[in-house]
N, C-alpha and C. Protein backbone atom coordinates (compact mmCIF):
# COMPACT_ATOMS: atom_id res chain seq x y z
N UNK A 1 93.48 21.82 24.87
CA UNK A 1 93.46 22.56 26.12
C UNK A 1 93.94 21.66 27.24
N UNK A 2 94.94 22.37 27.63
CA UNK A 2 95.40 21.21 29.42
C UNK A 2 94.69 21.81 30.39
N UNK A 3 95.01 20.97 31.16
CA UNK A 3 94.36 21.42 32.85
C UNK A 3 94.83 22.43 33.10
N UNK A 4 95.64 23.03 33.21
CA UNK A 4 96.52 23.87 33.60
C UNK A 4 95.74 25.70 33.10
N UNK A 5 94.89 25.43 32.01
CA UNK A 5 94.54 26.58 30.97
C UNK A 5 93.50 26.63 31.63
N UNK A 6 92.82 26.08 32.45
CA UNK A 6 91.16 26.51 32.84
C UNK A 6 91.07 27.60 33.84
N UNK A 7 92.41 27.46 34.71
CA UNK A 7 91.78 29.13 35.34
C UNK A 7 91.69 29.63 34.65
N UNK A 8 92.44 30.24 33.67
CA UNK A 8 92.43 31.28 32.94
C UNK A 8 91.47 31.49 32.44
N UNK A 9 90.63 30.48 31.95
CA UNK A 9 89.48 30.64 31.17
C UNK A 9 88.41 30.92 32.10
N UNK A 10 88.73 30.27 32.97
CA UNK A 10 87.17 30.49 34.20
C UNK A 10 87.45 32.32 34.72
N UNK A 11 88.90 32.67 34.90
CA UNK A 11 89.00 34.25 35.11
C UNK A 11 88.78 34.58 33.55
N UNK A 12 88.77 34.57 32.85
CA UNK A 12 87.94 34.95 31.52
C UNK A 12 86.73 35.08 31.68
N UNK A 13 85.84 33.55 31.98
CA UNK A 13 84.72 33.97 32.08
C UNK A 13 83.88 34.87 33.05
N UNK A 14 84.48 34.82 34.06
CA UNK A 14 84.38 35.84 35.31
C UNK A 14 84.84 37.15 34.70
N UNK A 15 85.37 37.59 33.94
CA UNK A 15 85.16 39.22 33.73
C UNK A 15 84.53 39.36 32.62
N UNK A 16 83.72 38.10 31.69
CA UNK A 16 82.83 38.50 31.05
C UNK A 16 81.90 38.67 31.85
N UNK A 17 81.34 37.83 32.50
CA UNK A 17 80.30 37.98 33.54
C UNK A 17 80.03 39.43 34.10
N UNK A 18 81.14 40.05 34.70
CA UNK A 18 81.28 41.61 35.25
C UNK A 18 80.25 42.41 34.35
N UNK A 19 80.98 42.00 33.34
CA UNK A 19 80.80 42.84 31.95
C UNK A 19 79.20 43.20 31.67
N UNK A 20 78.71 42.02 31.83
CA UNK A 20 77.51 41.66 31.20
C UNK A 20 76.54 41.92 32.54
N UNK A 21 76.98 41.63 33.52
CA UNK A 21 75.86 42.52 35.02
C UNK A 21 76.09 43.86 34.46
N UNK A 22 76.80 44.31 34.83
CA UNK A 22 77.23 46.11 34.99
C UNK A 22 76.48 46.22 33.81
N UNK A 23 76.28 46.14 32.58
CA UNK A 23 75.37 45.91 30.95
C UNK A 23 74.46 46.09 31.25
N UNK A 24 73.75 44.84 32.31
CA UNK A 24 72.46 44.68 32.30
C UNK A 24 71.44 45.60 33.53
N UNK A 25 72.76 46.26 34.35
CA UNK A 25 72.30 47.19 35.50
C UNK A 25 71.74 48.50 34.68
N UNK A 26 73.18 48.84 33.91
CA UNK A 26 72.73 50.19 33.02
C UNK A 26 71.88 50.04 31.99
N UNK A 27 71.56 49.07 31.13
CA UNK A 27 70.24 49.12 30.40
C UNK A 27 68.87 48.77 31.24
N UNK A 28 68.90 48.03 32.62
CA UNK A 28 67.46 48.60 32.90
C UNK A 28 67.25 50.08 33.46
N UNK A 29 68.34 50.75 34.00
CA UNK A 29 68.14 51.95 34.35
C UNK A 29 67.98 52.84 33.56
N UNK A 30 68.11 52.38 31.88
CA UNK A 30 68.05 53.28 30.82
C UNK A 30 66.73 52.97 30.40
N UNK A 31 65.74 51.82 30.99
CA UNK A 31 64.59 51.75 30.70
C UNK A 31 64.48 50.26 29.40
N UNK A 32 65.51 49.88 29.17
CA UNK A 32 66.07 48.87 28.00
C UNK A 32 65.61 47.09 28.41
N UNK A 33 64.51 47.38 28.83
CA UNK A 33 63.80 45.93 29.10
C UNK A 33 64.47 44.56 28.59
N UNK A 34 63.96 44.75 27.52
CA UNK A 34 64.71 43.26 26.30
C UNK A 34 66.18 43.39 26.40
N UNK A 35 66.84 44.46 26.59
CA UNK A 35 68.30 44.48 26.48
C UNK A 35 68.97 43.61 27.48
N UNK A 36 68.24 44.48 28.73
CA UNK A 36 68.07 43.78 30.12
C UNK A 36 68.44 42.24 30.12
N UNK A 37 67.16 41.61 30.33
CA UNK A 37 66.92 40.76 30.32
C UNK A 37 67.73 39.35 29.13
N UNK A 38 68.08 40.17 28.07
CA UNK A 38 69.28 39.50 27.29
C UNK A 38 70.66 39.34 27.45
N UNK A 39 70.77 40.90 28.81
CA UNK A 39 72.28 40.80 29.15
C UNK A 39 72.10 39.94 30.30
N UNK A 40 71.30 39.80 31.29
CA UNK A 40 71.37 39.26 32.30
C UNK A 40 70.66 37.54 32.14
N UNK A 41 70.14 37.50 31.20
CA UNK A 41 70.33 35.86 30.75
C UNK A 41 71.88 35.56 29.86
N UNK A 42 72.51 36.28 29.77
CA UNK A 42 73.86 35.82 28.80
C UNK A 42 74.49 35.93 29.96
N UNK A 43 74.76 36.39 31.28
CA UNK A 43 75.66 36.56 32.25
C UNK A 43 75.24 35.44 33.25
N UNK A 44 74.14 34.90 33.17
CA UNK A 44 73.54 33.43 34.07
C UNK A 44 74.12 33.16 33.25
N UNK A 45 74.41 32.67 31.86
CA UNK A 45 75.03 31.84 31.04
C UNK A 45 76.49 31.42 31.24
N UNK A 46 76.99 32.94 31.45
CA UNK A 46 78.44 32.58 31.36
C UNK A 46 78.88 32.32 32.96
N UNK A 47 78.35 32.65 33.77
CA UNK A 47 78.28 31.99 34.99
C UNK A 47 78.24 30.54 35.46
N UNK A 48 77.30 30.31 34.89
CA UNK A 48 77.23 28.75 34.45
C UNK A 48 78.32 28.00 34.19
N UNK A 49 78.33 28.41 32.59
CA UNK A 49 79.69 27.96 32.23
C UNK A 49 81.03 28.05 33.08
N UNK A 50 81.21 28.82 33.75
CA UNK A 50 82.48 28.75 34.91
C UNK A 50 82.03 28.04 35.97
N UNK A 51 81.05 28.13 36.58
CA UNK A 51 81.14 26.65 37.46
C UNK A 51 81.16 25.32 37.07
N UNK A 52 80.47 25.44 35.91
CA UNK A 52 80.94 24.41 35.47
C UNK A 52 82.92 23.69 35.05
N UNK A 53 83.39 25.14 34.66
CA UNK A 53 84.14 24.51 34.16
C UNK A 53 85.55 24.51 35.87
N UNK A 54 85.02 25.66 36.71
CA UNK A 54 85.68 25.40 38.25
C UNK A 54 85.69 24.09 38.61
N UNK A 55 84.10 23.62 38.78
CA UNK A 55 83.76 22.38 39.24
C UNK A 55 84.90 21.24 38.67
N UNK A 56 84.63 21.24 37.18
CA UNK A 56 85.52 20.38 36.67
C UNK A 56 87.06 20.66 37.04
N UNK A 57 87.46 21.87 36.78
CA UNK A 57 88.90 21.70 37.24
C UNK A 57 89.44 21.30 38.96
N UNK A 58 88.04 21.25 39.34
CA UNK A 58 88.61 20.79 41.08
C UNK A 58 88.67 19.40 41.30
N UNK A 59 87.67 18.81 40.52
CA UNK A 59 87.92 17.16 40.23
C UNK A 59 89.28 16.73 39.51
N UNK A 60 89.17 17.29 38.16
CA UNK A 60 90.62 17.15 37.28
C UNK A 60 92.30 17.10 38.58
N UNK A 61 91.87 18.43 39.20
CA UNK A 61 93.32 18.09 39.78
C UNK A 61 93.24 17.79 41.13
N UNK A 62 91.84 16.63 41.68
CA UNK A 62 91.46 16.07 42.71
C UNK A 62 91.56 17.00 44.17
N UNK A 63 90.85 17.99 43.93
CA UNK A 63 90.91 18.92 44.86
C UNK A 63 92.15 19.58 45.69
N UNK A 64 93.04 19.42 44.95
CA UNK A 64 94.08 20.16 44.95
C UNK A 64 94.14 21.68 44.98
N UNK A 65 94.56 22.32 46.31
CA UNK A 65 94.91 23.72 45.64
C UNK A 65 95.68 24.58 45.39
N UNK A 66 95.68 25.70 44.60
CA UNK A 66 97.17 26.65 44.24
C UNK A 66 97.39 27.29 45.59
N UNK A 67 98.92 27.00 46.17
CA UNK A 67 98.94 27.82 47.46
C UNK A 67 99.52 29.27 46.80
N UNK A 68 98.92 30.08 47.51
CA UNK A 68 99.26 31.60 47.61
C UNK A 68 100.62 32.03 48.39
N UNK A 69 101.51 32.20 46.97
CA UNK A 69 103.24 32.49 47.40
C UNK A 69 103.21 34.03 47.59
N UNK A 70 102.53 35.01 47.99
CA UNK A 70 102.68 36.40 48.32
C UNK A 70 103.20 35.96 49.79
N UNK A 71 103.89 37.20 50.05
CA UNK A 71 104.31 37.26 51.34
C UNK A 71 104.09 38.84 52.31
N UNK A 72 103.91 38.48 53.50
CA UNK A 72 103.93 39.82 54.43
C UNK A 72 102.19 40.16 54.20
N UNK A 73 102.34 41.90 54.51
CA UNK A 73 100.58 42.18 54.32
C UNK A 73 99.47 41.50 53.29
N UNK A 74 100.51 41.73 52.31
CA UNK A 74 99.44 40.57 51.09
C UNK A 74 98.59 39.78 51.17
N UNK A 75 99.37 38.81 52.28
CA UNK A 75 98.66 37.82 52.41
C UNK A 75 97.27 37.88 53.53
N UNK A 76 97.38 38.62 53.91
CA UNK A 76 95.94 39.26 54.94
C UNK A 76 95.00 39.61 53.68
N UNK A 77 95.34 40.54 52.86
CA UNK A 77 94.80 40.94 51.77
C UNK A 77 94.34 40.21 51.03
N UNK A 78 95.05 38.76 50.63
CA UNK A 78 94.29 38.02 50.03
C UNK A 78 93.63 36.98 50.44
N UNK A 79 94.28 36.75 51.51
CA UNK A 79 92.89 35.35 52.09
C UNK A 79 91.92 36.60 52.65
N UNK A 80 91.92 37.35 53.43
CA UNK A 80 90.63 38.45 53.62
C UNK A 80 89.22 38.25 52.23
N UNK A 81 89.89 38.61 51.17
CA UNK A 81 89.36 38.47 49.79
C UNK A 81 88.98 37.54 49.20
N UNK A 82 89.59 36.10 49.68
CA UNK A 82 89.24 34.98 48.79
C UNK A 82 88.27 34.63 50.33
N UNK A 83 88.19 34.50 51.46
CA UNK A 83 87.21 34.08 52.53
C UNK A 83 86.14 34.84 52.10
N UNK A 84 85.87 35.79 51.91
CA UNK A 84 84.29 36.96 51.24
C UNK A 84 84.79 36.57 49.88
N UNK A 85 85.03 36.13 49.55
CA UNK A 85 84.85 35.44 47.86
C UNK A 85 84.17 33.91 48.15
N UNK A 86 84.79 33.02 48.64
CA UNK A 86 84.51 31.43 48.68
C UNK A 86 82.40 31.58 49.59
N UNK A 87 82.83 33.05 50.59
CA UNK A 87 81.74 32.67 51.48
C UNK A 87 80.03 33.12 50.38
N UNK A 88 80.63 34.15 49.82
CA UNK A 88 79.82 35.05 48.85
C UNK A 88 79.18 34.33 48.05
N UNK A 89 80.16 33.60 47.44
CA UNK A 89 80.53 33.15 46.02
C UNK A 89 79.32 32.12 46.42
N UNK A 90 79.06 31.00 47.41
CA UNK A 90 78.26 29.74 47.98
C UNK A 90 76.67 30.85 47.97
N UNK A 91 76.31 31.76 47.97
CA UNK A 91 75.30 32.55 47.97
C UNK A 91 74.33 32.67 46.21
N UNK A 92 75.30 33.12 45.80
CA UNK A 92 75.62 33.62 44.43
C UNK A 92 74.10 32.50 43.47
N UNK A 93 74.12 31.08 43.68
CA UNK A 93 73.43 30.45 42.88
C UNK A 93 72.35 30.89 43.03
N UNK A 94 71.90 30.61 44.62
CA UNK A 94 70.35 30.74 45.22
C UNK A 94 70.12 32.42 44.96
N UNK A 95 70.50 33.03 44.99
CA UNK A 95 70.08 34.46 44.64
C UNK A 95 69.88 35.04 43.07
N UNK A 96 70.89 34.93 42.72
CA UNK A 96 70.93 35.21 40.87
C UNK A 96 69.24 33.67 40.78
N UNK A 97 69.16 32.36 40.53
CA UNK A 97 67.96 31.93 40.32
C UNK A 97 66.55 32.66 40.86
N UNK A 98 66.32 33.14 42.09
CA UNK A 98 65.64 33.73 42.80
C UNK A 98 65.07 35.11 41.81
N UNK A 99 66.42 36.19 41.49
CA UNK A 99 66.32 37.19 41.73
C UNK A 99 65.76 36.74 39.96
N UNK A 100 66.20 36.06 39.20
CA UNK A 100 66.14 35.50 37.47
C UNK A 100 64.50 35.05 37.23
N UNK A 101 64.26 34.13 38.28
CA UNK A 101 62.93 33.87 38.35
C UNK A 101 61.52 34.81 38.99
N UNK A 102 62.29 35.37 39.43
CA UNK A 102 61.01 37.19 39.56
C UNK A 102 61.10 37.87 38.84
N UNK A 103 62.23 38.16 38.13
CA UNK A 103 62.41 39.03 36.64
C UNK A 103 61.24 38.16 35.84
N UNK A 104 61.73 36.86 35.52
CA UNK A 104 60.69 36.04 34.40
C UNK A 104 59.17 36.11 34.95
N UNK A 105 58.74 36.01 35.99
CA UNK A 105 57.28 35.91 36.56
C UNK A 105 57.16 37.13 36.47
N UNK A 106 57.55 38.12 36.16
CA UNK A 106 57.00 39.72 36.00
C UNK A 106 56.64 40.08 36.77
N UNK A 107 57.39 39.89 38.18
CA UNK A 107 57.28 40.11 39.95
C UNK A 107 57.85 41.10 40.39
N UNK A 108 57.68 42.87 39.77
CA UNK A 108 58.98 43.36 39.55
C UNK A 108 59.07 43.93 41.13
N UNK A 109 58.31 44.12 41.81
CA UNK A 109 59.08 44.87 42.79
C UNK A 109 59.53 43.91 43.33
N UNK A 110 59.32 42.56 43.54
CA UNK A 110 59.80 41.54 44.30
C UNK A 110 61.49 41.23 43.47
N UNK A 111 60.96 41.31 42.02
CA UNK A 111 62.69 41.10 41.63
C UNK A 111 63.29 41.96 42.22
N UNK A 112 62.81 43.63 41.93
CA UNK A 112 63.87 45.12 42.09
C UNK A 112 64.06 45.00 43.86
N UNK A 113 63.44 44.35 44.64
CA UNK A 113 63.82 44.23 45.92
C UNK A 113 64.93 43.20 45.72
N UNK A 114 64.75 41.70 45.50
CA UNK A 114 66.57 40.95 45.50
C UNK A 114 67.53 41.17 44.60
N UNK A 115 66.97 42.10 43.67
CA UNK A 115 68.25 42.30 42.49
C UNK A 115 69.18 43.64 43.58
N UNK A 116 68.36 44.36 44.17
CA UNK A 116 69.20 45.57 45.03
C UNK A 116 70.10 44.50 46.11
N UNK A 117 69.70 43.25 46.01
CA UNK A 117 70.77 42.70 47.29
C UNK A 117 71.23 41.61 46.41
N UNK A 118 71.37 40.85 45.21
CA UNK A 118 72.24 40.69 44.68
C UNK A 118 73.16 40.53 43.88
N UNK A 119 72.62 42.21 42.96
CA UNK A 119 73.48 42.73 42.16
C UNK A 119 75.07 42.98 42.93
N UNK A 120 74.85 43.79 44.13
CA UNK A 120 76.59 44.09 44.61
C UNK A 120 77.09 42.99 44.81
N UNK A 121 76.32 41.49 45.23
CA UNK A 121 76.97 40.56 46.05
C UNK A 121 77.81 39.87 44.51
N UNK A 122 76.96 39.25 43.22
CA UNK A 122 77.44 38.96 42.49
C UNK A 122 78.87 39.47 41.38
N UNK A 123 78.44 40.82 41.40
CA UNK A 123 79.42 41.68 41.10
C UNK A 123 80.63 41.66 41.80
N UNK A 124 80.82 41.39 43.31
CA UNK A 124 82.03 41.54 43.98
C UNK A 124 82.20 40.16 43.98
N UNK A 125 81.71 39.07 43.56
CA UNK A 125 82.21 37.93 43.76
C UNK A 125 82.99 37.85 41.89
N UNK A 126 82.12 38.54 41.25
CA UNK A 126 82.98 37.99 39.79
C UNK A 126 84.43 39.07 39.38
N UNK A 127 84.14 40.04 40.43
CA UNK A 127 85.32 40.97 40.04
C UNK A 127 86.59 39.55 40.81
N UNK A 128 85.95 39.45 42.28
CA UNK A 128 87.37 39.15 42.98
C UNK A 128 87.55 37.69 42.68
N UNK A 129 86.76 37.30 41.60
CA UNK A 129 87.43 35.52 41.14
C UNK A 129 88.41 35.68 40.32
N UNK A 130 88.19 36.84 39.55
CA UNK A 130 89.20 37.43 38.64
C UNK A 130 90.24 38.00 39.41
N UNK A 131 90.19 38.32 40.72
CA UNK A 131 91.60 39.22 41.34
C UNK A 131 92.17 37.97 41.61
N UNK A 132 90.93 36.82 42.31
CA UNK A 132 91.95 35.62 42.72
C UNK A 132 92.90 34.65 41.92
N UNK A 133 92.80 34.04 40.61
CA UNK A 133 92.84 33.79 39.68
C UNK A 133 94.40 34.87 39.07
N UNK A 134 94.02 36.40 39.23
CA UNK A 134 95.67 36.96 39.19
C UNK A 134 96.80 36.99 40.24
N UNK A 135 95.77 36.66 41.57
CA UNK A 135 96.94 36.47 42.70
C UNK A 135 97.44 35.33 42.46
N UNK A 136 96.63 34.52 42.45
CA UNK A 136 97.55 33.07 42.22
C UNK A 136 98.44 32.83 41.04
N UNK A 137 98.04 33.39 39.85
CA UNK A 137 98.45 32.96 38.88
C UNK A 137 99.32 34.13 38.16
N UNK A 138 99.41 35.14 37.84
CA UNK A 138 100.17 36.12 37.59
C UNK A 138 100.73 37.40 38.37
N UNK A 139 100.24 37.62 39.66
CA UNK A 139 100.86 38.48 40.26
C UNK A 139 101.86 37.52 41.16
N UNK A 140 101.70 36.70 41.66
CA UNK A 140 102.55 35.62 42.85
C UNK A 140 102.30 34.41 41.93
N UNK A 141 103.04 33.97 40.91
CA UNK A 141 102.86 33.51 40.49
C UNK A 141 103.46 31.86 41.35
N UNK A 142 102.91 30.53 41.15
CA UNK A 142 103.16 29.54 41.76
C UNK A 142 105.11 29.01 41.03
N UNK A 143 105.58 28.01 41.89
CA UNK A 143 107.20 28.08 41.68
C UNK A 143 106.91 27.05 40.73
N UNK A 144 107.73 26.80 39.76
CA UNK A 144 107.69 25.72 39.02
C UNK A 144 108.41 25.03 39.10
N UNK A 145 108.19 23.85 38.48
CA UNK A 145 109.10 22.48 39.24
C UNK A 145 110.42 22.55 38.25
């Protein structure tokens, strides 16, 4: 694997992630406790694993970043999206632990109160890591040398 392959994989793991909230929203609303709680510990998981492996790719290419070659409205469109992504995204730890650790203490209205504030927040941060990840990388794609 080169440096070069880890967005891809980190926007991989970001729409597993999607996958596995939206999972774990509709099996507790279906009443699916254990399901629950298995989808939404496998989606802290794979969460994980992408910061981790972000983290690492921002060291690897010494904080370097992909500039965004869209041009005209686009580009409102996408820094709009990646600023409520980067700002969101810095939220995302302290809430998912919070909202993970009242699920586990069997705190439920205290969980079902922060999971209602940050189920949407997490969700729109893992959809649009994945939009960012195609702006940069396959819709505007960067020039090559």
């Amino acid at each position: 694997m080169e440096i070069s392959d880890i967005p891809a994989l980190n926007a991989s793991l970001n729409a597993v992630a999607t996958v596995l909230i939206i999972a774990g929203v509709v099996s507790i609303k279906a009443r699916k406790e254990n399901l629950h709680r298995f989808l939404m510990a496998s989606s802290i998981i794979v969460s994980a694993i992408f910061l981790v492996g972000y983290v690492y790719h921002k060291i690897a290419v010494q904080g370097v970043h992909t500039p965004f070659n869209g041009e005209g409205a686009i580009r409102y469109v996408y820094y709009t999206m990646l600023i409520s992504h980067i700002i969101l995204a810095a939220t995302i730890p302290v809430l998912v632990i919070r909202t993970a650790y009242l699920g586990i203490k069997d705190r439920r209205e205290l969980h079902k109160k922060w999971a209602r504030i940050t189920y949407p927040i997490w969700l729109y941060v893992s959809i649009t890591g994945v939009l960012v990840y195609y702006f940069l990388y396959v819709w505007f794609q960067p020039a090559t040398a």
